[in-house]
Protein backbone atom coordinates (compact mmCIF):
# COMPACT_ATOMS: atom_id res chain seq x y z
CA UNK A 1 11.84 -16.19 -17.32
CA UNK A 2 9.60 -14.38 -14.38
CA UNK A 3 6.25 -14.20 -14.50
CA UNK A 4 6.86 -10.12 -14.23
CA UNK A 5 9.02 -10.35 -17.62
CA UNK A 6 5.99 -11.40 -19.81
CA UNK A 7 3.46 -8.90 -18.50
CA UNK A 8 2.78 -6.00 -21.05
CA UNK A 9 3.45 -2.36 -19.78
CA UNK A 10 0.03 -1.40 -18.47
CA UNK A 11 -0.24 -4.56 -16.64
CA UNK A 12 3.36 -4.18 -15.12
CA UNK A 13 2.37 -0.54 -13.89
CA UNK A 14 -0.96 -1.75 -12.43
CA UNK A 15 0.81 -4.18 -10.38
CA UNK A 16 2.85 -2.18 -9.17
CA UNK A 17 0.23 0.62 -8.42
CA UNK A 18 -1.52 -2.30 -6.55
CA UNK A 19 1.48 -3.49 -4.82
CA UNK A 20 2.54 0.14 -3.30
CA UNK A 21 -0.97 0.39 -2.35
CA UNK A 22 -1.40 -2.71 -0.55
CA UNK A 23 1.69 -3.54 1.13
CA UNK A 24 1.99 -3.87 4.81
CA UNK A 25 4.99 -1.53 5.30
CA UNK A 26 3.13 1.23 3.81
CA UNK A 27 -0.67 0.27 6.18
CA UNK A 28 -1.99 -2.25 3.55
CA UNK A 29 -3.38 -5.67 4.60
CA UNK A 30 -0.62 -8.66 4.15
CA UNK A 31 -3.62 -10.81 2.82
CA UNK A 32 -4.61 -8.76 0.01
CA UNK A 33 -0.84 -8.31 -1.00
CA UNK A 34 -0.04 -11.90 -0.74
CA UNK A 35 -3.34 -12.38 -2.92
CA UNK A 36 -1.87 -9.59 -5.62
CA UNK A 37 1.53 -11.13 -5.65
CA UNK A 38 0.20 -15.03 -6.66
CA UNK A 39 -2.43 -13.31 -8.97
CA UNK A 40 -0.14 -11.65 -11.16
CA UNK A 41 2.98 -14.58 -10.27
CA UNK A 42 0.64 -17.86 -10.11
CA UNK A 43 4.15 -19.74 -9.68
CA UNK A 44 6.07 -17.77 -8.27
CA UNK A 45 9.81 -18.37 -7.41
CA UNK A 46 10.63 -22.54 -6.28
CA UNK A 47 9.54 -22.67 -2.66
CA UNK A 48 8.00 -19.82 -2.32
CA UNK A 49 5.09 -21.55 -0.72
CA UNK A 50 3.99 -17.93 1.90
CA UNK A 51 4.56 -14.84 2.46
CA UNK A 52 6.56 -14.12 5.70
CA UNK A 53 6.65 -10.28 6.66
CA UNK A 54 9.42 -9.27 9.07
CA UNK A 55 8.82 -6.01 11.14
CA UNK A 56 12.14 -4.11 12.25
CA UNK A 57 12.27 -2.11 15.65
CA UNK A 58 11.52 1.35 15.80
CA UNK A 59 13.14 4.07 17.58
CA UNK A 60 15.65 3.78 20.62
CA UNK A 61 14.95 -0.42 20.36
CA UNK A 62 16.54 -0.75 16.64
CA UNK A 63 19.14 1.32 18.30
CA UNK A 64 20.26 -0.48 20.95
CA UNK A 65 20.20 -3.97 18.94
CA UNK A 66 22.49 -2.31 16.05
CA UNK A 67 24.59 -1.19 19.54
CA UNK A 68 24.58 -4.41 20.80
CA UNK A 69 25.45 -6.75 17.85
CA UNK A 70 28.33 -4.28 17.22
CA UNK A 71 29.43 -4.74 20.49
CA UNK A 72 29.47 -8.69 20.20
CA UNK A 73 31.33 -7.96 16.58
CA UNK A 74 33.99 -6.20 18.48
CA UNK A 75 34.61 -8.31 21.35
CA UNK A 76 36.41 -11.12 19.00
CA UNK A 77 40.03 -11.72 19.68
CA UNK A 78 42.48 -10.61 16.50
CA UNK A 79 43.42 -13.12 14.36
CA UNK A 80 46.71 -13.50 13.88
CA UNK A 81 48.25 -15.62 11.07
């Protein structure tokens, strides 16, 4: 069982206050949200070791990479069987 499964109610909704707060999508710092995740998961999930935050491209540049992997997608021969 999850860390998150034993917390009462008002702890579950004060985590989450402090996670919408404080994550990095949303402005926050990633070092105070990786410091609320372990504080309220002290284990955590097997592996879990960091936090790794993965930015997406904005604008015209997410564009043309979701244009170009379609492309490559496309340009596979037919398989017949």
């Amino acid at each position: 069982m999850s860390a998150a499964a034993e917390l009462s109610a008002e702890d579950r909704r004060r985590r989450r206050e402090l996670l919408r707060r404080h994550h990095p999508d949303v402005g926050g710092d990633p070092a105070v949200f990786d410091q609320i995740v372990r504080t309220f998961a002290p284990g955590g999930p097997p592996g879990a070791d960091r936090l790794v935050f993965v930015r997406r491209q904005r604008g015209w540049a997410r564009l043309r990479a979701w244009l170009t992997t379609r492309q490559r997608r496309r340009r596979r021969g037919r398989r017949v069987l």
